[in-house]
N, C-alpha and C. Protein backbone atom coordinates (compact mmCIF):
# COMPACT_ATOMS: atom_id res chain seq x y z
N UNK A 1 -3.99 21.41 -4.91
CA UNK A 1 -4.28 20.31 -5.81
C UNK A 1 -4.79 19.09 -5.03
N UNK A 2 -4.54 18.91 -3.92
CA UNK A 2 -4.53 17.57 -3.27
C UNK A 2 -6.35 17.53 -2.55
N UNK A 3 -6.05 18.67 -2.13
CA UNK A 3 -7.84 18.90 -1.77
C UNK A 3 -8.74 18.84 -2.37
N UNK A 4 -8.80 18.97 -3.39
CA UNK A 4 -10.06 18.91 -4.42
C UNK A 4 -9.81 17.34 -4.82
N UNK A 5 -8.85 16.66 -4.75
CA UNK A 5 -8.44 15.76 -5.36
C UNK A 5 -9.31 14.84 -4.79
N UNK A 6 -9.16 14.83 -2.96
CA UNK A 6 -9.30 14.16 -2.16
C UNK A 6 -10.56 14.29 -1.72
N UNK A 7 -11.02 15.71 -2.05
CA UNK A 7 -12.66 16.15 -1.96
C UNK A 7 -13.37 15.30 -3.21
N UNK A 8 -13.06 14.79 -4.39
CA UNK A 8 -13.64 14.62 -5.40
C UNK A 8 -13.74 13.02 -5.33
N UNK A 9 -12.80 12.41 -4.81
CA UNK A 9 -12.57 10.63 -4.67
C UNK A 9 -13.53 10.64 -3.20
N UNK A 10 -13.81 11.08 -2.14
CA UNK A 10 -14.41 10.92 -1.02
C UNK A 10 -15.80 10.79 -1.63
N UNK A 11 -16.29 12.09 -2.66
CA UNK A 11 -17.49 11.61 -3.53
C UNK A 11 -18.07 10.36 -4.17
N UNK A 12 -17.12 10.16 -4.72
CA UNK A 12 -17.32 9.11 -6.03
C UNK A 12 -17.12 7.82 -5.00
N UNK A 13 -16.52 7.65 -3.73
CA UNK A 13 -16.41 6.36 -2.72
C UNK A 13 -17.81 6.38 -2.19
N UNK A 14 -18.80 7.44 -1.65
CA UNK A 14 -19.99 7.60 -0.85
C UNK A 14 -20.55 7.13 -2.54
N UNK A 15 -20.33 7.31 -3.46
CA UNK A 15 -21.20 6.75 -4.96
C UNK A 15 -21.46 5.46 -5.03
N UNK A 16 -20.30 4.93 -4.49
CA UNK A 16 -19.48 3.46 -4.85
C UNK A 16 -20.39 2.56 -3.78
N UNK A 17 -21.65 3.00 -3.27
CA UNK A 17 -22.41 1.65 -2.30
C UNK A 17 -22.70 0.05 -2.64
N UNK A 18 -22.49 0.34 -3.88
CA UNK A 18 -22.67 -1.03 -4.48
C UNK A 18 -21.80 -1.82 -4.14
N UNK A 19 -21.48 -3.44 -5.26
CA UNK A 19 -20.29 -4.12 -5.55
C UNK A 19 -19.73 -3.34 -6.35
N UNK A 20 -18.61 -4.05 -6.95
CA UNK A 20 -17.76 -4.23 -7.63
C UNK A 20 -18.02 -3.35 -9.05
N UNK A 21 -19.81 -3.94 -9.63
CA UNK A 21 -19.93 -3.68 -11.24
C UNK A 21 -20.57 -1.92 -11.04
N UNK A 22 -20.47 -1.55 -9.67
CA UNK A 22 -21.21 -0.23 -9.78
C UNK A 22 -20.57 0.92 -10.94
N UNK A 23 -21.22 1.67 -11.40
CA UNK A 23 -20.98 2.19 -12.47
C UNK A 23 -19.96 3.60 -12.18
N UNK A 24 -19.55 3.77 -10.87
CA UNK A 24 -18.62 4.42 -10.54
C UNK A 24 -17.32 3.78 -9.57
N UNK A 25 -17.29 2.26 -10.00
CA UNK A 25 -16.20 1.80 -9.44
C UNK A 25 -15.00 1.74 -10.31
N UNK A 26 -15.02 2.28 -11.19
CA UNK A 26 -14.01 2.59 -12.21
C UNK A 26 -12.96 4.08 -11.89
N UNK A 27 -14.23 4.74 -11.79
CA UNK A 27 -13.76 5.87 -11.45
C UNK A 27 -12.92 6.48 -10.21
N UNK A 28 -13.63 5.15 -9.02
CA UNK A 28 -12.70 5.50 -7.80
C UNK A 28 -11.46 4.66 -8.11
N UNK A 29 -11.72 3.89 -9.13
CA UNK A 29 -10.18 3.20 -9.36
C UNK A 29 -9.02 4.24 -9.97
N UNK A 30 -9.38 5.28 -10.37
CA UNK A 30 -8.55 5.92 -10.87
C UNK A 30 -7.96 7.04 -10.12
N UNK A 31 -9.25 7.58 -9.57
CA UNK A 31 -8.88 8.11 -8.20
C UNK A 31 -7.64 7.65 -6.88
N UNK A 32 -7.75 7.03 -7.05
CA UNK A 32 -7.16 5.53 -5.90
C UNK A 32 -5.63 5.92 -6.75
N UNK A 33 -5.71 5.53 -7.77
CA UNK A 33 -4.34 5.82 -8.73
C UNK A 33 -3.54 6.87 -8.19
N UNK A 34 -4.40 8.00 -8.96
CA UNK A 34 -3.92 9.31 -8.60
C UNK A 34 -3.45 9.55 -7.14
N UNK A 35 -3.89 9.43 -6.32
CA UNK A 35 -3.91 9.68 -4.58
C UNK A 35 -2.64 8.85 -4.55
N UNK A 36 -2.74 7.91 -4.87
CA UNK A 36 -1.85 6.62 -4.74
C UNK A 36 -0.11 7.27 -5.66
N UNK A 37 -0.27 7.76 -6.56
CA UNK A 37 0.97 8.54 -7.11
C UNK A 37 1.61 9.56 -6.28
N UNK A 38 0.66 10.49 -5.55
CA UNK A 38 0.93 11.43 -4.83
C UNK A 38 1.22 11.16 -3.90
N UNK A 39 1.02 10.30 -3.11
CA UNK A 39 1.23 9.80 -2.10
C UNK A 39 2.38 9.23 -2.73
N UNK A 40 3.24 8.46 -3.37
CA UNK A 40 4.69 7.74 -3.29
C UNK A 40 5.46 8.91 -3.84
N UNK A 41 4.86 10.28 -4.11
CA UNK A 41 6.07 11.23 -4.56
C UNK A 41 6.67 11.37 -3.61
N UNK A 42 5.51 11.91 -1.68
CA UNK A 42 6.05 12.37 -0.85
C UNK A 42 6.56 11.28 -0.02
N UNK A 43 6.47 10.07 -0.45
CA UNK A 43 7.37 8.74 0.01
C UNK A 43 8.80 9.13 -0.31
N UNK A 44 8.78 9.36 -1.67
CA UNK A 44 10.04 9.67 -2.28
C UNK A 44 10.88 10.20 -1.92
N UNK A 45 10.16 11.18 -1.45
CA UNK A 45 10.44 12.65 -1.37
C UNK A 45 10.94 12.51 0.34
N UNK A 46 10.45 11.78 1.03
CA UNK A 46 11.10 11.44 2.54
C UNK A 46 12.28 10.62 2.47
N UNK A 47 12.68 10.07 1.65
CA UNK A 47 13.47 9.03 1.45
C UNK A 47 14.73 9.86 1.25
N UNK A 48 14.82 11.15 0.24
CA UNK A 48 15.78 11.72 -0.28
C UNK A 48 15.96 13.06 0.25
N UNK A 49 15.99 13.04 1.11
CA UNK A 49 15.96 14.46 2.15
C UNK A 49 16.36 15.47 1.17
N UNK A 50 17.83 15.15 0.34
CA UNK A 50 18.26 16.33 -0.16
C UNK A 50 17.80 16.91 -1.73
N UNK A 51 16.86 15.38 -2.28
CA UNK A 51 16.28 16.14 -2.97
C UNK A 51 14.49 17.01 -2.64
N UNK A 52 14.56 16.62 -1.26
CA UNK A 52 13.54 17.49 -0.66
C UNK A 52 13.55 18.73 -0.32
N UNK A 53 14.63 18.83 -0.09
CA UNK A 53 14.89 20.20 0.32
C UNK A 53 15.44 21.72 -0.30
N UNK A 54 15.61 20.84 -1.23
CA UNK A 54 15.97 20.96 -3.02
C UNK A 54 14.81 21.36 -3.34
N UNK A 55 14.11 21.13 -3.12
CA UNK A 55 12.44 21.69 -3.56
C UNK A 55 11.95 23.23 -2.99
N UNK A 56 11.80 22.59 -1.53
CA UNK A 56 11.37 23.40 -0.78
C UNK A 56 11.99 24.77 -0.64
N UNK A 57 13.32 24.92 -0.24
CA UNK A 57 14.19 26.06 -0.77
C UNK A 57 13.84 26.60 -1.85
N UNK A 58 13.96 26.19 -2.79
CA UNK A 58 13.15 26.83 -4.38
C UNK A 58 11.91 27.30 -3.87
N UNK A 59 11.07 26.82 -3.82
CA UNK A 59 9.78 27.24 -3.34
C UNK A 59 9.51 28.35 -1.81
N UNK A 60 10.21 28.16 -1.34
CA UNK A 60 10.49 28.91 0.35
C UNK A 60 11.03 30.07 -0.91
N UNK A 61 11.61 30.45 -1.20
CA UNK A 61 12.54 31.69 -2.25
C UNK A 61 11.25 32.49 -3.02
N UNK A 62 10.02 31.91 -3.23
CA UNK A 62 9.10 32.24 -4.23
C UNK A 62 7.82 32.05 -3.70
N UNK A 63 7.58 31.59 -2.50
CA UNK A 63 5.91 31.36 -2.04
C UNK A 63 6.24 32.09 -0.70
N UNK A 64 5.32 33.14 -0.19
CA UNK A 64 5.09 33.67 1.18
C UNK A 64 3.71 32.99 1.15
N UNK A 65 4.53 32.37 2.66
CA UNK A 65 3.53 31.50 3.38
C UNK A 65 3.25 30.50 3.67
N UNK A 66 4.81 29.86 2.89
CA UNK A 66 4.92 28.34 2.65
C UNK A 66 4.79 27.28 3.87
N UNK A 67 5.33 28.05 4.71
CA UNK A 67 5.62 27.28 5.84
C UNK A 67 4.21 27.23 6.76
N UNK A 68 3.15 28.10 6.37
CA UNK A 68 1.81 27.14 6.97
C UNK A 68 1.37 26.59 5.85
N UNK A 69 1.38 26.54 4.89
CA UNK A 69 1.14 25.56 3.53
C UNK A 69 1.45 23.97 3.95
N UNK A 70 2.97 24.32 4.12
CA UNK A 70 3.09 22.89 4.43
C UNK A 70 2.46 22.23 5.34
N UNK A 71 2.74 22.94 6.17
CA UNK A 71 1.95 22.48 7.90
C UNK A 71 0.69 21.66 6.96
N UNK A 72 -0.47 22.41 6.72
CA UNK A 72 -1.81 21.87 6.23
C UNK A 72 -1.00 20.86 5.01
N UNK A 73 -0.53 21.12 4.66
CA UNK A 73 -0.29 19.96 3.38
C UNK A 73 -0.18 18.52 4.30
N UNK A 74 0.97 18.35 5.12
CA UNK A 74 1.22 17.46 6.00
C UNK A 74 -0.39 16.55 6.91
N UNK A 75 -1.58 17.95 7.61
CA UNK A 75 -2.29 17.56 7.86
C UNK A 75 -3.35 17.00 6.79
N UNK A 76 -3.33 17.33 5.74
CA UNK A 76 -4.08 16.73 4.53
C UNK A 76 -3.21 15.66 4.07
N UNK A 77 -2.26 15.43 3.64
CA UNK A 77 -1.43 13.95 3.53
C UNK A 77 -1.95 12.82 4.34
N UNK A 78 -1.65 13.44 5.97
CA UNK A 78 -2.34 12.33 6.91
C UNK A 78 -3.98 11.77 6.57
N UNK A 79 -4.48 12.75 6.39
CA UNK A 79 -6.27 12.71 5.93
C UNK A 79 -6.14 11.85 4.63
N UNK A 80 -5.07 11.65 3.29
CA UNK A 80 -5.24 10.85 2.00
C UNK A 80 -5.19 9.45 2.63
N UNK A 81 -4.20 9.64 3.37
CA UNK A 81 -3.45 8.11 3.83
C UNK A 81 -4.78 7.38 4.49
N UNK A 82 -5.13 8.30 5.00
CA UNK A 82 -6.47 7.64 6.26
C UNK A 82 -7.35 7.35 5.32
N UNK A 83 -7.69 8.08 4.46
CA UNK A 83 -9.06 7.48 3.33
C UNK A 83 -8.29 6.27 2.52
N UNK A 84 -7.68 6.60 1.87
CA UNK A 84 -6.97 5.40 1.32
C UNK A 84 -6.62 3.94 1.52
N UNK A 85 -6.30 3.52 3.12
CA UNK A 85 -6.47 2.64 3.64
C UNK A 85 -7.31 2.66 4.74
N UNK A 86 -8.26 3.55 5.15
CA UNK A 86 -9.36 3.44 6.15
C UNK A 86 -10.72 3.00 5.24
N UNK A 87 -10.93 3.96 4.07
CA UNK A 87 -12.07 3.09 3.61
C UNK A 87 -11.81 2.89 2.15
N UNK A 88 -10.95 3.19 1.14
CA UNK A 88 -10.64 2.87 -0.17
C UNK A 88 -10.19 0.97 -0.27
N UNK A 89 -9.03 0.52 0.53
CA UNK A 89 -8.82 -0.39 1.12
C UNK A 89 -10.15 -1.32 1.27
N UNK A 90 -10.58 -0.97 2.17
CA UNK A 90 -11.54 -2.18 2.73
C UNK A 90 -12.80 -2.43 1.45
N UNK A 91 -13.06 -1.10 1.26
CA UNK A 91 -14.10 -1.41 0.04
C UNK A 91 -13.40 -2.33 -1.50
N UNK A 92 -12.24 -2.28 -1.91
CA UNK A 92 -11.63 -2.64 -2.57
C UNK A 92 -11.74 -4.39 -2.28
N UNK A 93 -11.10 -4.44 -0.75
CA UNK A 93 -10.96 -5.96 -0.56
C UNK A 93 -12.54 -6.56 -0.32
N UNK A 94 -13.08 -5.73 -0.47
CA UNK A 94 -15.05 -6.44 -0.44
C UNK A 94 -15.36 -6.54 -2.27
N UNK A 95 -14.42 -6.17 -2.60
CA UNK A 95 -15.61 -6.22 -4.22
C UNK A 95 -13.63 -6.73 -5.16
N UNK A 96 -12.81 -7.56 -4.15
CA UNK A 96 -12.35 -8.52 -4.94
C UNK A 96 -12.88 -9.80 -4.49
N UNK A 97 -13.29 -9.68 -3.19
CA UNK A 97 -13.83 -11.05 -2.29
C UNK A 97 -15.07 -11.26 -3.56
N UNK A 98 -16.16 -10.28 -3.97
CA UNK A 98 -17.24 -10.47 -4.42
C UNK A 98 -16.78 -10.45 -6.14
N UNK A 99 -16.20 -10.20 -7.01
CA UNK A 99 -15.37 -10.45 -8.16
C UNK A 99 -14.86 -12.17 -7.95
N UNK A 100 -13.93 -12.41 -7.49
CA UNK A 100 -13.47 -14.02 -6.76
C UNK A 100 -14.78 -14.82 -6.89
N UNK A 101 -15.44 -14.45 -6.21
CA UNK A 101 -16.59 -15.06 -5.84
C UNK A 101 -17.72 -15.60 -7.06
N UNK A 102 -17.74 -14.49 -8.08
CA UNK A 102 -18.45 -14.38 -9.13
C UNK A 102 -17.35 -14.94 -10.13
N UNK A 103 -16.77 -15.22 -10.30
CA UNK A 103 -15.57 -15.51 -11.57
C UNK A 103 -14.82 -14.53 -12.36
N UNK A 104 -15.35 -13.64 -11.62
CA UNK A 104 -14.95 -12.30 -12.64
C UNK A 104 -13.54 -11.96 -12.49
N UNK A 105 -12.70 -13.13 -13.17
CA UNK A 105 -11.34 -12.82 -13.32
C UNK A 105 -10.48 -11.57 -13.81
N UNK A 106 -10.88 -10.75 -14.47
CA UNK A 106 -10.43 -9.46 -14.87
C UNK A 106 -10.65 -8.49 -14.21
N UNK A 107 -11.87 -8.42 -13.30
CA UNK A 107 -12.59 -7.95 -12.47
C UNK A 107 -11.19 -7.83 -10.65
N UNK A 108 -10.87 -8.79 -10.64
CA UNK A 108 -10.44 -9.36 -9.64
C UNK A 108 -8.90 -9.22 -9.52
N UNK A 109 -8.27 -9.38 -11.12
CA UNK A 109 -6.81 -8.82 -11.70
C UNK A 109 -6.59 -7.72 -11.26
N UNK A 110 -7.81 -6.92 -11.97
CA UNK A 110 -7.79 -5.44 -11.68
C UNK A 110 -7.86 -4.72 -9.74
N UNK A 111 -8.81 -5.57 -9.40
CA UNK A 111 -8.67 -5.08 -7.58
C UNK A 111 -7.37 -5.69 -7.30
N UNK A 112 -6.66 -6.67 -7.64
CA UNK A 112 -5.11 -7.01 -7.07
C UNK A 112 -4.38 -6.25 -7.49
N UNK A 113 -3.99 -5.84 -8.51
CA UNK A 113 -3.33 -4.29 -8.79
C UNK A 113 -3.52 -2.81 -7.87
N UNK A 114 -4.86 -2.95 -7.77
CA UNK A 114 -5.14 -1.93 -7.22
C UNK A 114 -4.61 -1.73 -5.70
N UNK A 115 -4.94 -2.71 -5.53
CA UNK A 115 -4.44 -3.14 -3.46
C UNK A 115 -3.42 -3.43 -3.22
N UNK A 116 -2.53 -3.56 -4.41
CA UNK A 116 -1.05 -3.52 -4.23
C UNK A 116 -0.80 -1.77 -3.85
N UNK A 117 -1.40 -1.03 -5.08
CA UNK A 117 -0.93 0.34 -5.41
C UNK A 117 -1.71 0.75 -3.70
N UNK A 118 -2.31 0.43 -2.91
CA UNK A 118 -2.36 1.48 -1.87
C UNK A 118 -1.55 0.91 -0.75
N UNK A 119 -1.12 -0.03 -0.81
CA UNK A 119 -0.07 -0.51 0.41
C UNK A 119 1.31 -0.22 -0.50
N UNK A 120 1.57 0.03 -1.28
CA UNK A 120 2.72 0.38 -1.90
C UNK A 120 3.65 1.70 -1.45
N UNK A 121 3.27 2.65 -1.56
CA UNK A 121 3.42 3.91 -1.35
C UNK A 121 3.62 4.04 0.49
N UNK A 122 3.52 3.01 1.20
CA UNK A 122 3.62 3.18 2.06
C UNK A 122 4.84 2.32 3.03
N UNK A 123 5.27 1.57 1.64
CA UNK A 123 6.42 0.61 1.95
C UNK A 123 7.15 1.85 1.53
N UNK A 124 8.35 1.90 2.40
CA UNK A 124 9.58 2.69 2.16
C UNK A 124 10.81 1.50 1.92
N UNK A 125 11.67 2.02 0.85
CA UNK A 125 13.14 1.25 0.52
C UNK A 125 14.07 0.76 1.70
N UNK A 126 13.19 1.38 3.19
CA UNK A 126 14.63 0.71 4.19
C UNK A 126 13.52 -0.31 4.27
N UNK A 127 12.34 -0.03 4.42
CA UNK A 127 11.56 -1.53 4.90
C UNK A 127 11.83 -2.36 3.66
N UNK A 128 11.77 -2.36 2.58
CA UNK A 128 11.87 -3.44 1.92
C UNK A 128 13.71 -4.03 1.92
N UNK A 129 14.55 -3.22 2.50
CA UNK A 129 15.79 -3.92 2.69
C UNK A 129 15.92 -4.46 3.63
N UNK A 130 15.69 -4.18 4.68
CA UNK A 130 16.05 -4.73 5.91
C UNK A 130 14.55 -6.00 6.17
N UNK A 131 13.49 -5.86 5.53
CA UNK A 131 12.45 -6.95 5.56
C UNK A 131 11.65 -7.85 4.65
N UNK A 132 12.82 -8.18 3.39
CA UNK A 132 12.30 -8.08 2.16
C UNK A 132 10.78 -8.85 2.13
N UNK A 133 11.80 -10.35 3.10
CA UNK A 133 10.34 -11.53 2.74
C UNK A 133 9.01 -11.45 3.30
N UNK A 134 8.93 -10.22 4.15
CA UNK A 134 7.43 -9.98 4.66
C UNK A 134 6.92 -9.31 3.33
N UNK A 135 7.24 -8.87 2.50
CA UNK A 135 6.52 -8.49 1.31
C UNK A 135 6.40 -9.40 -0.28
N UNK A 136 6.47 -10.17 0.19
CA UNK A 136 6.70 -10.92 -0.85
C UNK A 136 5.32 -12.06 -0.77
């Protein structure tokens, strides 16, 4: 699931050359979403070891082969994270700079939501306890 996912948003970002009003910057917004969900499951999912393992056992019981599955899952996780804030990120903070810029307040609502949701998933619950006011 994650590959095609990540194959299909890498598209629609090489689409996205424009600003902000390009007619597929909607679409990587949703993209961005999605990636961005999946990505805080396996946040989650690190956080709660035992309901991780809780998984995997189930699945280890019913998938031969799991255990190079994961392997590549892990190396494709690293590859979301890297698009996500290597170039989803930066293009995002160029077309709220250029939204800002233009007045396009809804325009601009919408990229601050958005740039929350990809640094989000990457805050874990001990960092926000032990560091609250750097996120704030």
């Amino acid at each position: 699931v994650l590959a095609p996912l990540l194959r299909l948003a890498k598209s629609v970002g090489e689409l996205c050359a424009g600003d902000f009003k390009s007619k597929f910057s909607k679409l990587l917004l949703l993209f961005c979403r999605m990636l961005c969900r999946v990505e805080a499951f396996f946040t989650y999912l690190e956080e709660r070891p035992e309901v991780g393992m809780q998984i995997i056992d189930s699945v280890l019981a019913t998938t031969p082969g799991f255990k190079a599955e994961q392997e590549a899952g892990a190396k494709l996780r690293a590859e979301v994270q890297a698009w996500l804030r290597g170039v989803c990120y930066p293009m995002m903070l160029n077309w709220l700079r250029q939204s800002d810029a233009s007045g396009e307040i809804g325009a601009a609502t919408t990229l601050h939501a958005h740039l929350v949701l990809l640094v989000s998933p990457a805050i874990t619950r001990q960092q926000l306890t032990n560091h609250p006011a750097s996120f704030r």
